[in-house]
PDB file of N, CA and C in Angstrom:
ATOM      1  N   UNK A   1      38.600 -43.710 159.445  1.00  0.00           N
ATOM      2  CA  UNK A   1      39.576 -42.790 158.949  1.00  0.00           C
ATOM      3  C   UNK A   1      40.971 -43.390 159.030  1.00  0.00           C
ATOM      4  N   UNK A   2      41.101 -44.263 160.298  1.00  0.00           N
ATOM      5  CA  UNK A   2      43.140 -44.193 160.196  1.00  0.00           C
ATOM      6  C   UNK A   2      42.849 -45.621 159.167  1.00  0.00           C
ATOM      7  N   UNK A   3      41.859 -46.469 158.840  1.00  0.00           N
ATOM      8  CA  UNK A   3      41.744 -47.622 158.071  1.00  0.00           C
ATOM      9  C   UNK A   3      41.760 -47.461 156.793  1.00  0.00           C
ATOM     10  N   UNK A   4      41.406 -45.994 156.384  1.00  0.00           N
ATOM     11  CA  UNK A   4      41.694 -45.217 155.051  1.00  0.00           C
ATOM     12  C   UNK A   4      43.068 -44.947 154.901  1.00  0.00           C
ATOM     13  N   UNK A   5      43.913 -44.263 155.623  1.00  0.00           N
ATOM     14  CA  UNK A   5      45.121 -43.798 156.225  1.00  0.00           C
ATOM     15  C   UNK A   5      46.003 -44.758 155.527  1.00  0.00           C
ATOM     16  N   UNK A   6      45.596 -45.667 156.570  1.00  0.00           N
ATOM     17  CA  UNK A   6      46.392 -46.779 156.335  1.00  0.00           C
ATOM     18  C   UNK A   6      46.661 -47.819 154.925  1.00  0.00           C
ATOM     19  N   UNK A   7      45.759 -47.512 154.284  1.00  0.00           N
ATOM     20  CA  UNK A   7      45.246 -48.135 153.246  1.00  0.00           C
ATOM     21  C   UNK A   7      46.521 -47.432 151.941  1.00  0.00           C
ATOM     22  N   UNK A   8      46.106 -45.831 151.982  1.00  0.00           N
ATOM     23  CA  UNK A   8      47.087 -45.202 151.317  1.00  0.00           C
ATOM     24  C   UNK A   8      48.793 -45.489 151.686  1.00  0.00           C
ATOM     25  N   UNK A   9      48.886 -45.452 152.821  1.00  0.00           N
ATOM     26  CA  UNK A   9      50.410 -45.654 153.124  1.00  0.00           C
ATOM     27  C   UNK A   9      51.079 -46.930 152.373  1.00  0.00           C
ATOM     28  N   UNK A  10      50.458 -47.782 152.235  1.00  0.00           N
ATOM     29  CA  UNK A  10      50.758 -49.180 151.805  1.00  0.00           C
ATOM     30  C   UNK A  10      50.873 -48.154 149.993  1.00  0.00           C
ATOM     31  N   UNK A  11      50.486 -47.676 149.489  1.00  0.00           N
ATOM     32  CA  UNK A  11      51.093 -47.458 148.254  1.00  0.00           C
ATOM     33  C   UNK A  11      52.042 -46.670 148.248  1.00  0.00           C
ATOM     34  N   UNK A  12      52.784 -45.563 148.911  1.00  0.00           N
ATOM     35  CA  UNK A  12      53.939 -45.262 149.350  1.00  0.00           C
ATOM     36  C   UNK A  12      53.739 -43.658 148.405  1.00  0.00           C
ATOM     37  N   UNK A  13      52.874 -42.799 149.227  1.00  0.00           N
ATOM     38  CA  UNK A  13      52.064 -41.432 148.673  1.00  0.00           C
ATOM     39  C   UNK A  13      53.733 -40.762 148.818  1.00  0.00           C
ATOM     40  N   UNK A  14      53.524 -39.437 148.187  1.00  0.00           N
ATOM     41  CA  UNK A  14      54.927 -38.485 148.949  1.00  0.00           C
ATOM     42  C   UNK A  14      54.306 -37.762 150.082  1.00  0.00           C
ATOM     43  N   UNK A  15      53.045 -37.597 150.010  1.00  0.00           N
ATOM     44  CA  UNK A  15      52.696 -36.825 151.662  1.00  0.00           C
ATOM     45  C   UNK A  15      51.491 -37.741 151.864  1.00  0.00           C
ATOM     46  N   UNK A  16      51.258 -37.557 153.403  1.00  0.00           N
ATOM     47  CA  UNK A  16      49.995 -37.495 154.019  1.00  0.00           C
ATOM     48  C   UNK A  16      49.581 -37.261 155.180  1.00  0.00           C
ATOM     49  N   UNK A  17      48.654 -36.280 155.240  1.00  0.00           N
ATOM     50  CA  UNK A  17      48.425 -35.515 157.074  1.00  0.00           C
ATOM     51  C   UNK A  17      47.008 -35.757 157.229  1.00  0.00           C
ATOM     52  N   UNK A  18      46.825 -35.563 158.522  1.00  0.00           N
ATOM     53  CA  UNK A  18      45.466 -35.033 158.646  1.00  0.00           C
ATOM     54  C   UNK A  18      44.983 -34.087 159.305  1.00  0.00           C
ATOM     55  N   UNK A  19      44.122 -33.378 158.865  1.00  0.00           N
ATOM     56  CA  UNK A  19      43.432 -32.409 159.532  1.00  0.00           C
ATOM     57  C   UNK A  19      42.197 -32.967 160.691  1.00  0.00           C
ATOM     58  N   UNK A  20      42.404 -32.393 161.962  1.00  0.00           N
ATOM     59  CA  UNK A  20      41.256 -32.528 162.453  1.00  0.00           C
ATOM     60  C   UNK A  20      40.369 -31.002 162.479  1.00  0.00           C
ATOM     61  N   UNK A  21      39.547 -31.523 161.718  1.00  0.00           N
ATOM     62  CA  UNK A  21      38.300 -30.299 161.267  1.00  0.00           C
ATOM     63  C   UNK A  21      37.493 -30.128 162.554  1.00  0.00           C
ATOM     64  N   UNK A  22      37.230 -30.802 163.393  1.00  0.00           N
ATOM     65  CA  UNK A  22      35.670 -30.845 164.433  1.00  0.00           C
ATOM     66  C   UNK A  22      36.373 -29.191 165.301  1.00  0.00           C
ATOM     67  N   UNK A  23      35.257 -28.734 165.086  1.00  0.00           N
ATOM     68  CA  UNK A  23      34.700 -27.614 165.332  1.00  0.00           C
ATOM     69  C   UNK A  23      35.146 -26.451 165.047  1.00  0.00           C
ATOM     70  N   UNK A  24      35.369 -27.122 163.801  1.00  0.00           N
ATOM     71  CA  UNK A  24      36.163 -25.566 162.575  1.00  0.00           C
ATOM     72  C   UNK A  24      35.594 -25.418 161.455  1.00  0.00           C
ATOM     73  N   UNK A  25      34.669 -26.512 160.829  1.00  0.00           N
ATOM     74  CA  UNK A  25      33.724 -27.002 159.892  1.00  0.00           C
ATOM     75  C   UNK A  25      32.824 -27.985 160.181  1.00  0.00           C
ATOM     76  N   UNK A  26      31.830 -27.733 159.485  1.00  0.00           N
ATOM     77  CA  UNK A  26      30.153 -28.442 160.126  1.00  0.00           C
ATOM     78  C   UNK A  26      30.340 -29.329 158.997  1.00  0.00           C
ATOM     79  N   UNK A  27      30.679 -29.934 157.446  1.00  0.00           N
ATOM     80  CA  UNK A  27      30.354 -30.906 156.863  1.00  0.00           C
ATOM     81  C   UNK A  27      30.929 -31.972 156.918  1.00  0.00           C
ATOM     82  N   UNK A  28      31.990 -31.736 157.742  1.00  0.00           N
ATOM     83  CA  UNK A  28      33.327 -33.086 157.740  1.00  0.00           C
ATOM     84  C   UNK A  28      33.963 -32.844 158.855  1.00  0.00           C
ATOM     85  N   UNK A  29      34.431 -34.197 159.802  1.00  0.00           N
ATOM     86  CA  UNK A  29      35.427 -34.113 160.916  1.00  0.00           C
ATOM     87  C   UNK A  29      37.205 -33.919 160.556  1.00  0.00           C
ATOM     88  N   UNK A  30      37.686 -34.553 159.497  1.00  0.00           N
ATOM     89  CA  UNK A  30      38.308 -34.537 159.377  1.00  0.00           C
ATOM     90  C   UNK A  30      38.757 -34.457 157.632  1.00  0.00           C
ATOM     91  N   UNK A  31      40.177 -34.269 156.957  1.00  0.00           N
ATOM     92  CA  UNK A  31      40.637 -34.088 156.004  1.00  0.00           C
ATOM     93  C   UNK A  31      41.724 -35.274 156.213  1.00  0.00           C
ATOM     94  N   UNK A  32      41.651 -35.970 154.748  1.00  0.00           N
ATOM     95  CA  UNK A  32      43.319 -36.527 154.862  1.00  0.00           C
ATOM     96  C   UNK A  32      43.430 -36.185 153.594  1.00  0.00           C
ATOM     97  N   UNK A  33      44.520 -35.488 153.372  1.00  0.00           N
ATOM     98  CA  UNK A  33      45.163 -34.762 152.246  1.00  0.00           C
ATOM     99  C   UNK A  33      46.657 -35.550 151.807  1.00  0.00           C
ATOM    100  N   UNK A  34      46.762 -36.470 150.888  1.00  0.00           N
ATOM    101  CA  UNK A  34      47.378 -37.023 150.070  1.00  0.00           C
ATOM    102  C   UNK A  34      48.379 -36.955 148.748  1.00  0.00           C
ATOM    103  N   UNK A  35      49.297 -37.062 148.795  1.00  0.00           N
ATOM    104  CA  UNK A  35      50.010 -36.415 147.632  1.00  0.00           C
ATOM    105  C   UNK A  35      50.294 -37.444 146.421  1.00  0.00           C
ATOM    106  N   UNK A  36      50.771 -37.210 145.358  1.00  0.00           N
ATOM    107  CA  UNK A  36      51.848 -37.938 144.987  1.00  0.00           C
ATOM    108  C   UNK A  36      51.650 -37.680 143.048  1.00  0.00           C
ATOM    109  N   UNK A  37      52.837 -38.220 142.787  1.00  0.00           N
ATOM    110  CA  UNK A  37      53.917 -37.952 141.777  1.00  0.00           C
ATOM    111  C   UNK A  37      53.626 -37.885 140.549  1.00  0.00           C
ATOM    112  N   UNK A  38      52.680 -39.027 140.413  1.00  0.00           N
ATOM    113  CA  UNK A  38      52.156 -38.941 138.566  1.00  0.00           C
ATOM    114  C   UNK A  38      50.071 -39.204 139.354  1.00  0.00           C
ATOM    115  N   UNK A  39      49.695 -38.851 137.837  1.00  0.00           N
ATOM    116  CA  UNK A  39      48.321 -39.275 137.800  1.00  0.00           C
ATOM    117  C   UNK A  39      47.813 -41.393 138.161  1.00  0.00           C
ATOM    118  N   UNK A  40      48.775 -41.941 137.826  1.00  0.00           N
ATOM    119  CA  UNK A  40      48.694 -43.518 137.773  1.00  0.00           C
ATOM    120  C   UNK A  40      49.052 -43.756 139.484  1.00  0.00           C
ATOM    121  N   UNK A  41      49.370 -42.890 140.250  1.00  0.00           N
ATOM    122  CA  UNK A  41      49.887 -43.020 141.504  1.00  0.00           C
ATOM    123  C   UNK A  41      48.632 -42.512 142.079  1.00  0.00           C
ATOM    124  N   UNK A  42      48.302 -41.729 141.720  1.00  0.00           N
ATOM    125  CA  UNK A  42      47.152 -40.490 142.130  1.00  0.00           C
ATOM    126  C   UNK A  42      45.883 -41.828 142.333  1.00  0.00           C
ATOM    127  N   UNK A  43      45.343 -42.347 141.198  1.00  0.00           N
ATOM    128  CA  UNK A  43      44.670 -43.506 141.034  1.00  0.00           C
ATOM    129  C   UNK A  43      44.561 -44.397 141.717  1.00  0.00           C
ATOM    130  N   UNK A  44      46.000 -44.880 141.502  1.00  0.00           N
ATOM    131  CA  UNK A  44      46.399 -46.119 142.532  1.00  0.00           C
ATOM    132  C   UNK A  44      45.724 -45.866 144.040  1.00  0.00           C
ATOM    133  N   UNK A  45      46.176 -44.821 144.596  1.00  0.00           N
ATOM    134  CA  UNK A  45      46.069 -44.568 146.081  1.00  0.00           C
ATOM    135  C   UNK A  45      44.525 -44.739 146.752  1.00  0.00           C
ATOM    136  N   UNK A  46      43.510 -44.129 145.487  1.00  0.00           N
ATOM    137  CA  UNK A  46      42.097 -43.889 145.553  1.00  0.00           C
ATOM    138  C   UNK A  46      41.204 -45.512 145.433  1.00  0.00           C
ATOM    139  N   UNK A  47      42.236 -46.196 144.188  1.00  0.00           N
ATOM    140  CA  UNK A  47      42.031 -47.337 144.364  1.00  0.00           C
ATOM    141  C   UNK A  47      41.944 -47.824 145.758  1.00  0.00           C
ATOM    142  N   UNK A  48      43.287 -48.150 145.853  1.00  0.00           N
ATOM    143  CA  UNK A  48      43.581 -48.444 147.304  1.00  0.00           C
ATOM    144  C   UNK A  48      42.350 -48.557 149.167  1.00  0.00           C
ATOM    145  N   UNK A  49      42.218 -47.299 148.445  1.00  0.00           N
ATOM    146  CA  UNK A  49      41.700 -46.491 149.735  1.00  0.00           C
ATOM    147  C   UNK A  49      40.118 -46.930 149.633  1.00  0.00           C
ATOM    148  N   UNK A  50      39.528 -47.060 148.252  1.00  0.00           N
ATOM    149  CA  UNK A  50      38.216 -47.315 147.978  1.00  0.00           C
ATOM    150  C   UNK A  50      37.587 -48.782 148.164  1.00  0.00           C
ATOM    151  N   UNK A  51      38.976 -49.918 147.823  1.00  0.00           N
ATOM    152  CA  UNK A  51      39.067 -50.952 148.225  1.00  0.00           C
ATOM    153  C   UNK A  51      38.986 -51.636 149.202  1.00  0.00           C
ATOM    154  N   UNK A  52      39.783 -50.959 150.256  1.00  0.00           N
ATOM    155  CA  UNK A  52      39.380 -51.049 151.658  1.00  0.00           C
ATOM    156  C   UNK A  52      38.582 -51.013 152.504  1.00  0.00           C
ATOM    157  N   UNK A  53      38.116 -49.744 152.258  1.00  0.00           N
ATOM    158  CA  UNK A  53      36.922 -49.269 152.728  1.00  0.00           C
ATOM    159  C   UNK A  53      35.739 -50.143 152.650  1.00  0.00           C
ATOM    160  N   UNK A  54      35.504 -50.600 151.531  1.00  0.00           N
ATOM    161  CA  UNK A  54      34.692 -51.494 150.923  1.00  0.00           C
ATOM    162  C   UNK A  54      34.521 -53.104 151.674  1.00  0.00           C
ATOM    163  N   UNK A  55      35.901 -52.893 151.444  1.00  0.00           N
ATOM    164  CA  UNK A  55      35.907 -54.962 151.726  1.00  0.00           C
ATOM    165  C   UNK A  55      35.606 -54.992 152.635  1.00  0.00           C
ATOM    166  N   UNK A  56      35.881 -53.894 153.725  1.00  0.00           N
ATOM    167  CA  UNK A  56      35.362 -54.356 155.512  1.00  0.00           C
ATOM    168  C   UNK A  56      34.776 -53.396 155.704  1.00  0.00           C
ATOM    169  N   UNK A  57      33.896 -52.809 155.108  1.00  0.00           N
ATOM    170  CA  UNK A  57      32.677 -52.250 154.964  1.00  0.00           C
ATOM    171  C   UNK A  57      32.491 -51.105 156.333  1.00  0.00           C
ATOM    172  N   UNK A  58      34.173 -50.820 156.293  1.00  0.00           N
ATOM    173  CA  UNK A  58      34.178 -49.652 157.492  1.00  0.00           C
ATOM    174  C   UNK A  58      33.364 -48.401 157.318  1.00  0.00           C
ATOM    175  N   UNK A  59      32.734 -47.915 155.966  1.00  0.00           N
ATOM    176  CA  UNK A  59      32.468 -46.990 155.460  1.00  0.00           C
ATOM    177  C   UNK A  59      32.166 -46.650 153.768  1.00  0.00           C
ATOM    178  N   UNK A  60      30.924 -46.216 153.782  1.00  0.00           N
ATOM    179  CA  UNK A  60      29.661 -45.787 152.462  1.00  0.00           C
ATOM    180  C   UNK A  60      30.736 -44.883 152.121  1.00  0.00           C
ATOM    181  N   UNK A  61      30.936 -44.721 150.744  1.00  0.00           N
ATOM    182  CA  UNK A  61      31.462 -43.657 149.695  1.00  0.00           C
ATOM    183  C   UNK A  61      30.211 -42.996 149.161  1.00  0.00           C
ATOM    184  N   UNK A  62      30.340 -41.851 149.844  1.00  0.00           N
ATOM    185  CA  UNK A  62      28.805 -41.030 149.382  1.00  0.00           C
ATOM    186  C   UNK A  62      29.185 -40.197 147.720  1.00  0.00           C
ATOM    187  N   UNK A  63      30.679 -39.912 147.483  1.00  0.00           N
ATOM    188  CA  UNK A  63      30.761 -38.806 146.793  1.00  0.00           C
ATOM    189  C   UNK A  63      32.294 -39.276 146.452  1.00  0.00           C
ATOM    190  N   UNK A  64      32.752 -38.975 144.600  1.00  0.00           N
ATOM    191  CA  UNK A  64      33.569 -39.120 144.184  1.00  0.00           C
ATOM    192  C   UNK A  64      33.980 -38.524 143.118  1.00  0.00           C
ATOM    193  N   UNK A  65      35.270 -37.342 142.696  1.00  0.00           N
ATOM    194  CA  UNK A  65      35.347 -37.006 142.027  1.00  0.00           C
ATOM    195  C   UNK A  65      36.410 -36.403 141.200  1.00  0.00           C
ATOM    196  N   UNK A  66      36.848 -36.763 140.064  1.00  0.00           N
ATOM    197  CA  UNK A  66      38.133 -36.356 139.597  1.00  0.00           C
ATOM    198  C   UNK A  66      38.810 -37.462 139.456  1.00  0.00           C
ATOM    199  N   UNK A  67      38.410 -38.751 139.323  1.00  0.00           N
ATOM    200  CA  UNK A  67      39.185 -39.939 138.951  1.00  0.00           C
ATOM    201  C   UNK A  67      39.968 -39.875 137.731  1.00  0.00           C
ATOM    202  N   UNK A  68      38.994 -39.577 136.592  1.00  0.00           N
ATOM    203  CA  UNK A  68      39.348 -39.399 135.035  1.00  0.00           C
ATOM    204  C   UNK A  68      40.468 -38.764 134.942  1.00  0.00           C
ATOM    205  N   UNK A  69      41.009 -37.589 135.453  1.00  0.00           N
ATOM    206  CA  UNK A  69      41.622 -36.358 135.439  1.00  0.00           C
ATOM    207  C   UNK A  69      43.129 -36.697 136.394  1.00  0.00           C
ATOM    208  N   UNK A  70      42.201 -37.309 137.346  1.00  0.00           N
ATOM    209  CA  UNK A  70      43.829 -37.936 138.498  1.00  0.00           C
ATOM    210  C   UNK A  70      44.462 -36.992 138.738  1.00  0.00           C
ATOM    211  N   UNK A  71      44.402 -35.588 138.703  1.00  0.00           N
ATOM    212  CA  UNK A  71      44.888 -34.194 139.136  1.00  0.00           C
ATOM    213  C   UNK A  71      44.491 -33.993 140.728  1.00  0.00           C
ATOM    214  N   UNK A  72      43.202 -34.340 141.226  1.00  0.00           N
ATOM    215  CA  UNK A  72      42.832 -34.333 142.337  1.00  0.00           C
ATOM    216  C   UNK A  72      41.844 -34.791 142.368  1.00  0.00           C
ATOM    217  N   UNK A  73      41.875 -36.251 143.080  1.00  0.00           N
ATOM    218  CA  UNK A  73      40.544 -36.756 143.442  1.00  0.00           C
ATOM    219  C   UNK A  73      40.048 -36.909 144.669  1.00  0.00           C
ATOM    220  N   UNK A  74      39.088 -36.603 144.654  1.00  0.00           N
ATOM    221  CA  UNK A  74      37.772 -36.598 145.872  1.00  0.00           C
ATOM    222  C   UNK A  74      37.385 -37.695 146.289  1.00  0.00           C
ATOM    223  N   UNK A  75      37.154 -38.071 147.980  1.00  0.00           N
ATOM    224  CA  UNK A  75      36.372 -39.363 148.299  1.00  0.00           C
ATOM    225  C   UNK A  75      35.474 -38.524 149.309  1.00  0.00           C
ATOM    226  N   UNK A  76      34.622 -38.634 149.406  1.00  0.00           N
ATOM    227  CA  UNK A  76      33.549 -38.395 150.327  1.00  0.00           C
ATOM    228  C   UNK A  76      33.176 -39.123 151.360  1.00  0.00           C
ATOM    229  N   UNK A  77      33.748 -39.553 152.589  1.00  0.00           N
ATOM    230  CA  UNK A  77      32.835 -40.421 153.425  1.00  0.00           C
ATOM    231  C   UNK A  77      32.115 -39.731 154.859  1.00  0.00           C
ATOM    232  N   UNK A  78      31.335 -38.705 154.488  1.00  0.00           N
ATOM    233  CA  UNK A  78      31.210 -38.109 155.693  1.00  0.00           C
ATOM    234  C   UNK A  78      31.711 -37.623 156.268  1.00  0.00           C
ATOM    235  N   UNK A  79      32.380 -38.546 157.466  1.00  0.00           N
ATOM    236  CA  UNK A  79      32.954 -38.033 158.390  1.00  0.00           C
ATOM    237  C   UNK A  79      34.534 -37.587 158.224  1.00  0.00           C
ATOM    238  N   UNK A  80      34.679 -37.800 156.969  1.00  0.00           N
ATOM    239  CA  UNK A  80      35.682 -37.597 156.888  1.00  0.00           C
ATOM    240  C   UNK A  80      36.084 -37.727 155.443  1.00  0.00           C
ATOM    241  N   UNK A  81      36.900 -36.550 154.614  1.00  0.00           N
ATOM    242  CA  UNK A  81      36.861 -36.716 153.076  1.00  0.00           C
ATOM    243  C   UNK A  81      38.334 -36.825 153.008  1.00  0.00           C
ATOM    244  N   UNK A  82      39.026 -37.511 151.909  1.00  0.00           N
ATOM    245  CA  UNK A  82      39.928 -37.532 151.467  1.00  0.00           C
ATOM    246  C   UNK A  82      40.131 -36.762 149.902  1.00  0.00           C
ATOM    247  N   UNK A  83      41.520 -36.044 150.196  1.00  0.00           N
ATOM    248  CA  UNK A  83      41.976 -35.676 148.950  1.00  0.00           C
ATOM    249  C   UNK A  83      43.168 -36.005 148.033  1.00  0.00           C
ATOM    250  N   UNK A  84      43.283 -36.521 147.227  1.00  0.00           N
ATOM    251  CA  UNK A  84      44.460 -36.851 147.012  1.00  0.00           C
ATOM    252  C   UNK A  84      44.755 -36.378 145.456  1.00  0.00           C
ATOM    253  N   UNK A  85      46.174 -35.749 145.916  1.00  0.00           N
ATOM    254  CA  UNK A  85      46.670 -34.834 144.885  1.00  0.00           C
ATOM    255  C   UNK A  85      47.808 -35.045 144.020  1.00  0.00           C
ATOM    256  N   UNK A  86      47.639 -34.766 142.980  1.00  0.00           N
ATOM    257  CA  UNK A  86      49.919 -34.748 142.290  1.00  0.00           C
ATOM    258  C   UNK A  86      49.924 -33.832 143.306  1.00  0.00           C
ATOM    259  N   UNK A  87      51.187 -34.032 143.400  1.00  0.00           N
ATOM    260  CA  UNK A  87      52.155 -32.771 144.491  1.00  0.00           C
ATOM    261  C   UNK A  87      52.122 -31.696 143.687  1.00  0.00           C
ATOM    262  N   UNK A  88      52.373 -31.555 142.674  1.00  0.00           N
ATOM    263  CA  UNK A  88      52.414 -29.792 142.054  1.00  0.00           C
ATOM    264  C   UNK A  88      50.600 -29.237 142.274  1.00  0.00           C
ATOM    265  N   UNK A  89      49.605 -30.231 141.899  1.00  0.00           N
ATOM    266  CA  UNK A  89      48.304 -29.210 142.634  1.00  0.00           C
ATOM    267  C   UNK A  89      47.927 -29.168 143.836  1.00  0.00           C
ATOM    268  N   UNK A  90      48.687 -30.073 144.798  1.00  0.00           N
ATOM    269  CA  UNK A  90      48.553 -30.101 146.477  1.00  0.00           C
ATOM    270  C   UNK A  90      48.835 -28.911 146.891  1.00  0.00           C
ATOM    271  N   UNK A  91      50.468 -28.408 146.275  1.00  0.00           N
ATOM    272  CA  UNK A  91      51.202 -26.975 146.372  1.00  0.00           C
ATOM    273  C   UNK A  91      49.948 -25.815 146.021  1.00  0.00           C
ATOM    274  N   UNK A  92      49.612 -26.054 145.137  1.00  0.00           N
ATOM    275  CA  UNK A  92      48.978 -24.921 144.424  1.00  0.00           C
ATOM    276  C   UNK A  92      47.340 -24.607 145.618  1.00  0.00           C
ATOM    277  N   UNK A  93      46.640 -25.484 145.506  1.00  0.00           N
ATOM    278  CA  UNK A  93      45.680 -25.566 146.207  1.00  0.00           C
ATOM    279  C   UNK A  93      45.710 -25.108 147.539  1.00  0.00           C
ATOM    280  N   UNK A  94      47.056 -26.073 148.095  1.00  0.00           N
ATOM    281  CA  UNK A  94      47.405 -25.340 149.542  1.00  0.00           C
ATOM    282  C   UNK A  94      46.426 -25.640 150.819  1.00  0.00           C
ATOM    283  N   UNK A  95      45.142 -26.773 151.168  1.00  0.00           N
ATOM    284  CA  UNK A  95      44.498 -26.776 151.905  1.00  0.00           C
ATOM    285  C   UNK A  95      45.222 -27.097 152.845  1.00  0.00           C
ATOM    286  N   UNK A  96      45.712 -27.405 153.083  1.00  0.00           N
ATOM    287  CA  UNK A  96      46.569 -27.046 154.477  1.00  0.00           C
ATOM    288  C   UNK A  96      46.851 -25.528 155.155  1.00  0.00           C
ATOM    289  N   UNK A  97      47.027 -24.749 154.314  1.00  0.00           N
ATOM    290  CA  UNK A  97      47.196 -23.191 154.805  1.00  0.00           C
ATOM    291  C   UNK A  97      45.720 -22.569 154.659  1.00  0.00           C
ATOM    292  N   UNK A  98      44.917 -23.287 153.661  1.00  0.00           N
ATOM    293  CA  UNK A  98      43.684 -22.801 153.793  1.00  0.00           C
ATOM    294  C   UNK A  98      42.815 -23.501 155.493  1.00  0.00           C
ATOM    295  N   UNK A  99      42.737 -24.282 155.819  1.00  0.00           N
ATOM    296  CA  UNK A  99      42.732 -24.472 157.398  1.00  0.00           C
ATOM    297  C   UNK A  99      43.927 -24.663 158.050  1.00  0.00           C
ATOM    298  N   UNK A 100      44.555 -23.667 158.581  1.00  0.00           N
ATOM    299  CA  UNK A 100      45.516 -23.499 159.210  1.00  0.00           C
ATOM    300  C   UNK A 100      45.615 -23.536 160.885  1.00  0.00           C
ATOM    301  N   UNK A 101      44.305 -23.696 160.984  1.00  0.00           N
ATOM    302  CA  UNK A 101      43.948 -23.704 162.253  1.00  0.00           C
ATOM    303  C   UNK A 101      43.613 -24.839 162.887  1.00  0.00           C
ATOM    304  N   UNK A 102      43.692 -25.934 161.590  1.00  0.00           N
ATOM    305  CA  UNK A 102      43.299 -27.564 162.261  1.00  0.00           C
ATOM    306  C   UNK A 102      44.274 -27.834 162.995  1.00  0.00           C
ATOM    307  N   UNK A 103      44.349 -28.767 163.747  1.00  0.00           N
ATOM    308  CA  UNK A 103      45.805 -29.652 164.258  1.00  0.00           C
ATOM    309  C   UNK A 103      46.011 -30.507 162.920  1.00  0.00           C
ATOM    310  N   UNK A 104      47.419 -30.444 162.777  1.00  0.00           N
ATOM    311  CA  UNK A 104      47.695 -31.470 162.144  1.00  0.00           C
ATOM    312  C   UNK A 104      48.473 -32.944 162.468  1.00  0.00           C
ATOM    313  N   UNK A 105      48.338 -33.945 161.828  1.00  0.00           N
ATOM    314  CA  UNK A 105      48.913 -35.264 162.361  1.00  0.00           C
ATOM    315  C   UNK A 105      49.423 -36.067 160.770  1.00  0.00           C
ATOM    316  N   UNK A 106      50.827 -35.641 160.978  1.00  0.00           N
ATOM    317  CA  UNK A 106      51.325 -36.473 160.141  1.00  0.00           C
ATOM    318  C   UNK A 106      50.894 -37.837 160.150  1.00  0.00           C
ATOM    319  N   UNK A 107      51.019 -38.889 159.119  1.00  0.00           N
ATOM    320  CA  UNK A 107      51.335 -40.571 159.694  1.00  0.00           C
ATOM    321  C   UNK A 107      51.907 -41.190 158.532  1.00  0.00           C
TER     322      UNK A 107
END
């Protein structure tokens, strides 16, 4: 997860937190919820993040979705899913207030 984290920061998102989910939801430990500005940024980041993951084989991408669209895309790795949003559907969506009860951790 922070090797995902980290991965995004290097493209320079407008947000990113994380939720720790464990023992507030049974399908995932954690959320990292991702922002940013245009759809080509949106991309970029997933790039990024998918790349990484990969090359040092920290972690299987089970599930992916919304690349085409770049409005909000999905990574699935189990233990932990990433979302990454334009900022106007991050707002709208709001998963952050929808678990409001996670801790959160900027980085």
């Amino acid at each position: 997860m922070k090797l995902a984290a980290e991965a995004a920061s290097e493209v320079k998102p407008r947000y990113l937190v994380v939720l720790d989910l464990r023992g507030l939801c049974s399908f995932t430990d954690h959320f990292i919820i991702i922002s940013a500005d245009t759809d080509r940024q949106v991309r970029a980041l997933a790039d990024r993040v998918e790349e990484r993951l990969a090359k040092t084989q920290a972690r299987v991408l089970h599930h992916k979705e919304g690349y085409k669209e770049a409005r909000w895309i999905l990574l699935d790795y189990s233990d932990f899913v990433i979302h990454i949003f334009e900022e106007e559907t991050r707002r709208y969506y709001d998963l952050e207030g929808l678990w409001a009860d996670a801790p959160k951790r900027r980085l």
